[in-house]
C-alpha atoms as a PDB file:
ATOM      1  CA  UNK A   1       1.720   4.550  13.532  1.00  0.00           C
ATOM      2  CA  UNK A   2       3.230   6.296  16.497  1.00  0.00           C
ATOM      3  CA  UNK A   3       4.911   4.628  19.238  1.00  0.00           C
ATOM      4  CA  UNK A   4       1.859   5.879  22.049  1.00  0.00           C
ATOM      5  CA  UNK A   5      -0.249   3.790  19.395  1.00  0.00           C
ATOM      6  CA  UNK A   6       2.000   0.529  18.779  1.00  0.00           C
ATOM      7  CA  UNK A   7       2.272   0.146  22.964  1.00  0.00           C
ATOM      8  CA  UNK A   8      -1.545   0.439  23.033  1.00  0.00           C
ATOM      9  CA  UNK A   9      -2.238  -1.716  20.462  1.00  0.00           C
ATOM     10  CA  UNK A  10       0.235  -4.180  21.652  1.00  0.00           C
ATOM     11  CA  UNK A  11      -0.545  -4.019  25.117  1.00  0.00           C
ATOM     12  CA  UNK A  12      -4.400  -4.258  25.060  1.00  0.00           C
ATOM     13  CA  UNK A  13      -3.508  -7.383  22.916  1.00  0.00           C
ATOM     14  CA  UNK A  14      -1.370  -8.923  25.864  1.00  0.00           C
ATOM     15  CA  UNK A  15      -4.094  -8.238  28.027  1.00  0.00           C
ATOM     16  CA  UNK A  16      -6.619  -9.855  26.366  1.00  0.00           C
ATOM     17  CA  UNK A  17      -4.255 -12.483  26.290  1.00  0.00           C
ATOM     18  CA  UNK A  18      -4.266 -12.540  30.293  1.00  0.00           C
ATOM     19  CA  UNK A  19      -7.947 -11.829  30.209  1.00  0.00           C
ATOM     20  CA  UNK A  20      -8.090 -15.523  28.251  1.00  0.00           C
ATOM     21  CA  UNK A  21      -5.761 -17.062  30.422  1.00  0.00           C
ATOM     22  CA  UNK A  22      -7.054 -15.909  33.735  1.00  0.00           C
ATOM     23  CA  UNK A  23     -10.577 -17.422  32.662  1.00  0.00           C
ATOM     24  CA  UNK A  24      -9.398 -20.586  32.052  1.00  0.00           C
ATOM     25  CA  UNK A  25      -7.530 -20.991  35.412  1.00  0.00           C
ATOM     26  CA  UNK A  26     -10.679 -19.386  37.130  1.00  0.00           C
ATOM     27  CA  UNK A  27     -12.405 -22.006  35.363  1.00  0.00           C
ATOM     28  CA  UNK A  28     -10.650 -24.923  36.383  1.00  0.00           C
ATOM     29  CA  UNK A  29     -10.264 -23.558  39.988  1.00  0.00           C
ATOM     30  CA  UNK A  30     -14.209 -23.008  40.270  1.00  0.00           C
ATOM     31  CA  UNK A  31     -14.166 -27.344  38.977  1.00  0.00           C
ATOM     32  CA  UNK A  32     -11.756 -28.176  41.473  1.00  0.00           C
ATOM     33  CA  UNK A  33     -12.634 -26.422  44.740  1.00  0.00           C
ATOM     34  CA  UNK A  34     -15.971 -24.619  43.972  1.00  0.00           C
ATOM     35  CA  UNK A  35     -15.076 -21.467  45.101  1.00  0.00           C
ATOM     36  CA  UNK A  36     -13.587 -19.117  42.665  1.00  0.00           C
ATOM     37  CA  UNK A  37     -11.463 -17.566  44.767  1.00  0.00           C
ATOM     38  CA  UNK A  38      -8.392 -17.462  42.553  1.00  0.00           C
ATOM     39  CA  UNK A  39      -9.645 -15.105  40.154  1.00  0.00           C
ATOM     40  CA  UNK A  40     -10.369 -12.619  43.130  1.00  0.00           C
ATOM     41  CA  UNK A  41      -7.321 -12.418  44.346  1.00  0.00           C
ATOM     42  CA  UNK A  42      -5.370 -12.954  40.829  1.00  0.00           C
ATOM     43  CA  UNK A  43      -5.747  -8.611  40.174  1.00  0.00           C
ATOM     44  CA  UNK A  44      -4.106  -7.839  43.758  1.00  0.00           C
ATOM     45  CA  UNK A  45      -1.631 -10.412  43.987  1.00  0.00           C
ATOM     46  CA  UNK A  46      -0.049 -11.847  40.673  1.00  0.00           C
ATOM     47  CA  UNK A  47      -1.200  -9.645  37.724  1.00  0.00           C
ATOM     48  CA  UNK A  48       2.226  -7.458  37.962  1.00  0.00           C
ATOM     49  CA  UNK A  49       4.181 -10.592  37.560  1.00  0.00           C
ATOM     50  CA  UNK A  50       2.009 -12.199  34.998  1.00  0.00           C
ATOM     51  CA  UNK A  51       2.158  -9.213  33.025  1.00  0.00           C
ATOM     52  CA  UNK A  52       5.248  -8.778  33.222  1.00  0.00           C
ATOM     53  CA  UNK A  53       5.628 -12.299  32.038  1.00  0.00           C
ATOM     54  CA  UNK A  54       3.399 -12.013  29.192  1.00  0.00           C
ATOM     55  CA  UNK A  55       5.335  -9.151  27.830  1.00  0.00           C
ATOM     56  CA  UNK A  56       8.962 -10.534  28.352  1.00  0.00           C
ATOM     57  CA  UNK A  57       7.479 -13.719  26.780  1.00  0.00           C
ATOM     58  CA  UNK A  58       5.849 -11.754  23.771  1.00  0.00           C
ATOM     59  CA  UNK A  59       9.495 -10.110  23.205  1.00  0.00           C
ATOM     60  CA  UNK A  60      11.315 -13.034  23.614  1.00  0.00           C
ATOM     61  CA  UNK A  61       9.045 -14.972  20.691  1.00  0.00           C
ATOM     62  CA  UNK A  62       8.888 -12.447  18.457  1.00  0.00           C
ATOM     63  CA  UNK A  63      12.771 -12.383  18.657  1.00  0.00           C
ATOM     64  CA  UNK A  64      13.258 -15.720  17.901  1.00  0.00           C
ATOM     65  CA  UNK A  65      14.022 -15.861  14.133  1.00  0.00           C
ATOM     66  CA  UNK A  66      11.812 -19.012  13.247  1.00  0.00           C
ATOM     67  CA  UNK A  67       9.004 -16.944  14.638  1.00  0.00           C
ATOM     68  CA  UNK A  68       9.695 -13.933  13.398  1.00  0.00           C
ATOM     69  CA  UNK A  69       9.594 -15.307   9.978  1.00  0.00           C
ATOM     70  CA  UNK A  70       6.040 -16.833  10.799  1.00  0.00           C
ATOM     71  CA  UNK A  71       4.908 -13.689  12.177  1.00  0.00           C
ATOM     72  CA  UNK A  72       6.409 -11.918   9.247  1.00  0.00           C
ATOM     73  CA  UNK A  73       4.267 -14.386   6.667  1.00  0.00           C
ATOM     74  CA  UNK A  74       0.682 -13.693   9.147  1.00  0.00           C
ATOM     75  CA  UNK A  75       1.582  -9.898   9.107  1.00  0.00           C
ATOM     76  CA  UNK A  76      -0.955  -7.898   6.402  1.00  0.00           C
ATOM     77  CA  UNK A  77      -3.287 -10.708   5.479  1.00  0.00           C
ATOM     78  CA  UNK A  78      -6.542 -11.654   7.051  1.00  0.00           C
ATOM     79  CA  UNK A  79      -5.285 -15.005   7.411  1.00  0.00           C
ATOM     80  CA  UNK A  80      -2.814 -17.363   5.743  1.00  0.00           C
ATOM     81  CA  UNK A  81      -3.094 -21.612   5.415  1.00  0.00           C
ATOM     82  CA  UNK A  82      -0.827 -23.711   6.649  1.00  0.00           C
ATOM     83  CA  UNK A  83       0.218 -24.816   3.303  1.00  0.00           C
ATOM     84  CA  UNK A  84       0.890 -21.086   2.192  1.00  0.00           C
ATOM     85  CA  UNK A  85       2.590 -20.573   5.578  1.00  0.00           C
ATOM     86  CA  UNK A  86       5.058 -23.489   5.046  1.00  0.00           C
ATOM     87  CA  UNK A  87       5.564 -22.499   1.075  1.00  0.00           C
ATOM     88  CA  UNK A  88       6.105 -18.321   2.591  1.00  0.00           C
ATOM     89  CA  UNK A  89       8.798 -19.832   5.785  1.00  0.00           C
ATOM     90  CA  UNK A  90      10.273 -22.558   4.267  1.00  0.00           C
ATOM     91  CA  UNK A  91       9.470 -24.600   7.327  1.00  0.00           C
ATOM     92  CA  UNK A  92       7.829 -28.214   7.753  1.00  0.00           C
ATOM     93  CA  UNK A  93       4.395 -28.698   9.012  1.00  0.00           C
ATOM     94  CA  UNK A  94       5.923 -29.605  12.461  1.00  0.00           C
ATOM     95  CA  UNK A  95       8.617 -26.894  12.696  1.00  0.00           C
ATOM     96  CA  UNK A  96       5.672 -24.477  11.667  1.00  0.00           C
ATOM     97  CA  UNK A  97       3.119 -25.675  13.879  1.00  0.00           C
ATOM     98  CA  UNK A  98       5.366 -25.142  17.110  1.00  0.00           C
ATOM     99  CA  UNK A  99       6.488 -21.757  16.186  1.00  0.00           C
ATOM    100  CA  UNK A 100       2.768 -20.834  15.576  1.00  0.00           C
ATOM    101  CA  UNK A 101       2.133 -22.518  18.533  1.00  0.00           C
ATOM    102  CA  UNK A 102       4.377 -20.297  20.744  1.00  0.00           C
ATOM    103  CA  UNK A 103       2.924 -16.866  18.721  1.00  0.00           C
ATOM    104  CA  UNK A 104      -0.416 -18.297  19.850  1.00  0.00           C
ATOM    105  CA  UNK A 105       0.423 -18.834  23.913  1.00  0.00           C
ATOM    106  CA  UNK A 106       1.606 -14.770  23.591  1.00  0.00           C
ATOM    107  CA  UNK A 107      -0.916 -13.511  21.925  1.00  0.00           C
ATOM    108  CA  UNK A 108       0.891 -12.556  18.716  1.00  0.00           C
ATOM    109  CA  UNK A 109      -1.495 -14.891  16.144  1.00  0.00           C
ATOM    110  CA  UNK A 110      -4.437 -17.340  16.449  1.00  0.00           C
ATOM    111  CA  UNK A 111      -5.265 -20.550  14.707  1.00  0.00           C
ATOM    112  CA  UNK A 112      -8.538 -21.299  13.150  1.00  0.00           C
ATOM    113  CA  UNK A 113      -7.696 -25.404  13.498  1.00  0.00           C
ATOM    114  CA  UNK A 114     -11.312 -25.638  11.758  1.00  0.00           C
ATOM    115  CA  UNK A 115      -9.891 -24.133   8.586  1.00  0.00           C
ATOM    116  CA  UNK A 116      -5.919 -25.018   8.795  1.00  0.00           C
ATOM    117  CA  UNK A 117      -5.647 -21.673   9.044  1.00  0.00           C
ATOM    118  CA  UNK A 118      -3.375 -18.928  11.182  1.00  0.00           C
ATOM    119  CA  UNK A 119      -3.895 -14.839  11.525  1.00  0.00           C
ATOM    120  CA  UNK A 120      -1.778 -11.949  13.073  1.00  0.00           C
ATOM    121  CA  UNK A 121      -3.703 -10.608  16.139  1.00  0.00           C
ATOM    122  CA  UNK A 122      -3.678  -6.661  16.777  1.00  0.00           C
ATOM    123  CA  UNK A 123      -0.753  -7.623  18.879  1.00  0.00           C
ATOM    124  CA  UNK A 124       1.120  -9.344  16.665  1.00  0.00           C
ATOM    125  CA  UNK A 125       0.542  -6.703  13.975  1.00  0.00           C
ATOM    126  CA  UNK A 126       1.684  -4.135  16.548  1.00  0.00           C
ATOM    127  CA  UNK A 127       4.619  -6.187  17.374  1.00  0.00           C
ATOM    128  CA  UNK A 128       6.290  -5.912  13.982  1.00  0.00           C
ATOM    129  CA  UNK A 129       5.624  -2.535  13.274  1.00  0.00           C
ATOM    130  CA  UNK A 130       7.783  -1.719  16.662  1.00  0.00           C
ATOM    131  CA  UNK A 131      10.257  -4.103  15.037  1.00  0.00           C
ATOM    132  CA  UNK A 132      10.335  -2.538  12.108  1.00  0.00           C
ATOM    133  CA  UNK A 133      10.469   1.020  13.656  1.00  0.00           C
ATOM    134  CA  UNK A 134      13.585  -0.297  15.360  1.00  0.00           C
ATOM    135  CA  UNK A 135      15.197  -1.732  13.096  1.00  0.00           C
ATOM    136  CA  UNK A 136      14.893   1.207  10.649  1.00  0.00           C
ATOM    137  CA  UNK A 137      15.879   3.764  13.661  1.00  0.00           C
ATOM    138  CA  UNK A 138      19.017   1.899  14.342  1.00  0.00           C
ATOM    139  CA  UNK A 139      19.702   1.574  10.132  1.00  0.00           C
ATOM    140  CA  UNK A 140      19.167   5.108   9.971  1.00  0.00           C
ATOM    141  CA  UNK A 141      21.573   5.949  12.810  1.00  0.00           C
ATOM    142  CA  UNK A 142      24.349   3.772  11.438  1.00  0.00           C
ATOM    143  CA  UNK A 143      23.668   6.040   8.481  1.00  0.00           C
ATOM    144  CA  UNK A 144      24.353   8.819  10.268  1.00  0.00           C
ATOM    145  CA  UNK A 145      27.142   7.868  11.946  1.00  0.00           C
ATOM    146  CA  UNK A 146      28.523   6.780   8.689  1.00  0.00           C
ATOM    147  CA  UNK A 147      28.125   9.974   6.870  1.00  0.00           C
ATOM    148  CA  UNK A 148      29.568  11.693   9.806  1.00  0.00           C
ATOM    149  CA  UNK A 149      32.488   9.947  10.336  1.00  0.00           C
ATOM    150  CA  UNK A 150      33.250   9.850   6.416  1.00  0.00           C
ATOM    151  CA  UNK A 151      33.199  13.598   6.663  1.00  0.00           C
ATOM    152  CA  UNK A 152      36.303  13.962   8.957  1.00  0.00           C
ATOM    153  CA  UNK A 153      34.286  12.938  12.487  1.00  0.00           C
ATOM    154  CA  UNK A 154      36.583   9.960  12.826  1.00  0.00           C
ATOM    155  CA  UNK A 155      35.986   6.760  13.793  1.00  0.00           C
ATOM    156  CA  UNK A 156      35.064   5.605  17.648  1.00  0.00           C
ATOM    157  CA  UNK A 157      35.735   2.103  16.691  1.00  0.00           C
ATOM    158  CA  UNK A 158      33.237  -1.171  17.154  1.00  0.00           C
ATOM    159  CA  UNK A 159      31.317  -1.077  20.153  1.00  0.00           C
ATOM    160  CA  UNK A 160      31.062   2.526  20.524  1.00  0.00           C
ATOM    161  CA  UNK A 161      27.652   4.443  21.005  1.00  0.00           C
ATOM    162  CA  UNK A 162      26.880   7.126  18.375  1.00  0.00           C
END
């Protein structure tokens, strides 16, 4: 998948997530002072930030290696049990059921509690396969830095940027 495609993919899944989010605020605002006025005012005034947020909050989970290796065990399969989850990850049922939790506030899996079990959203799916594209891009440059500097390019030391 190309890179156009994976920030599609992942960003209509973050905004769906916002969609979700902003309904059940609009909700409970429309309960507590009748008016609905939030939600009006939530496209001119906040979505930037909350966007923003969603995103930064989508990386930073994803990034986190507990998560990753949930994420990692959703990725590919229509959807995965708890029990196969915690046999895939390693994890307890607690550990587990946070780090699901926090892929499920971003938008990165959903839980069927019904069924006890979990599933990589579009978002989720499109968030490893940038990982993956990364990680193999920066593998591959090593590579070729490698091969370079084994053929007489020298060596810029750690640190430096090939």
């Amino acid at each position: 998948m190309n890179a156009d495609k994976l920030i599609s993919n992942l960003s209509a899944g973050l905004a769906g997530r916002l969609r979700g989010l902003a309904a059940a605020i609009d909700r409970l605002d429309r309960l507590e002072s009748g008016s609905g006025g939030w939600l009006a005012e939530f496209a001119t005034g906040e979505l930037d930030e909350a966007a923003e947020d969603i995103t930064l909050r989508a990386m930073r989970t994803s990034s986190d290696v507990a998560c990753f290796a949930v994420l990692s065990s959703l990725g590919g399969s229509e959807s995965r049990s708890l029990s196969e989850l915690m046999a895939a990850t390693g994890m307890g049922r607690l550990l587990l059921a946070e780090r699901l939790n926090d892929l499920v506030q971003v938008g990165l899996a959903a839980r069927m509690i019904d069924t006890d079990h979990a599933q990589v959203t579009a978002a989720g799916e499109a968030m490893l396969q940038l990982i993956e594209l990364l990680a193999s891009g920066a593998a591959a440059r090593y590579r070729a830095g490698a091969r370079s500097r084994g053929s007489g390019g020298g060596s810029r030391g750690p640190g430096s940027a090939d």
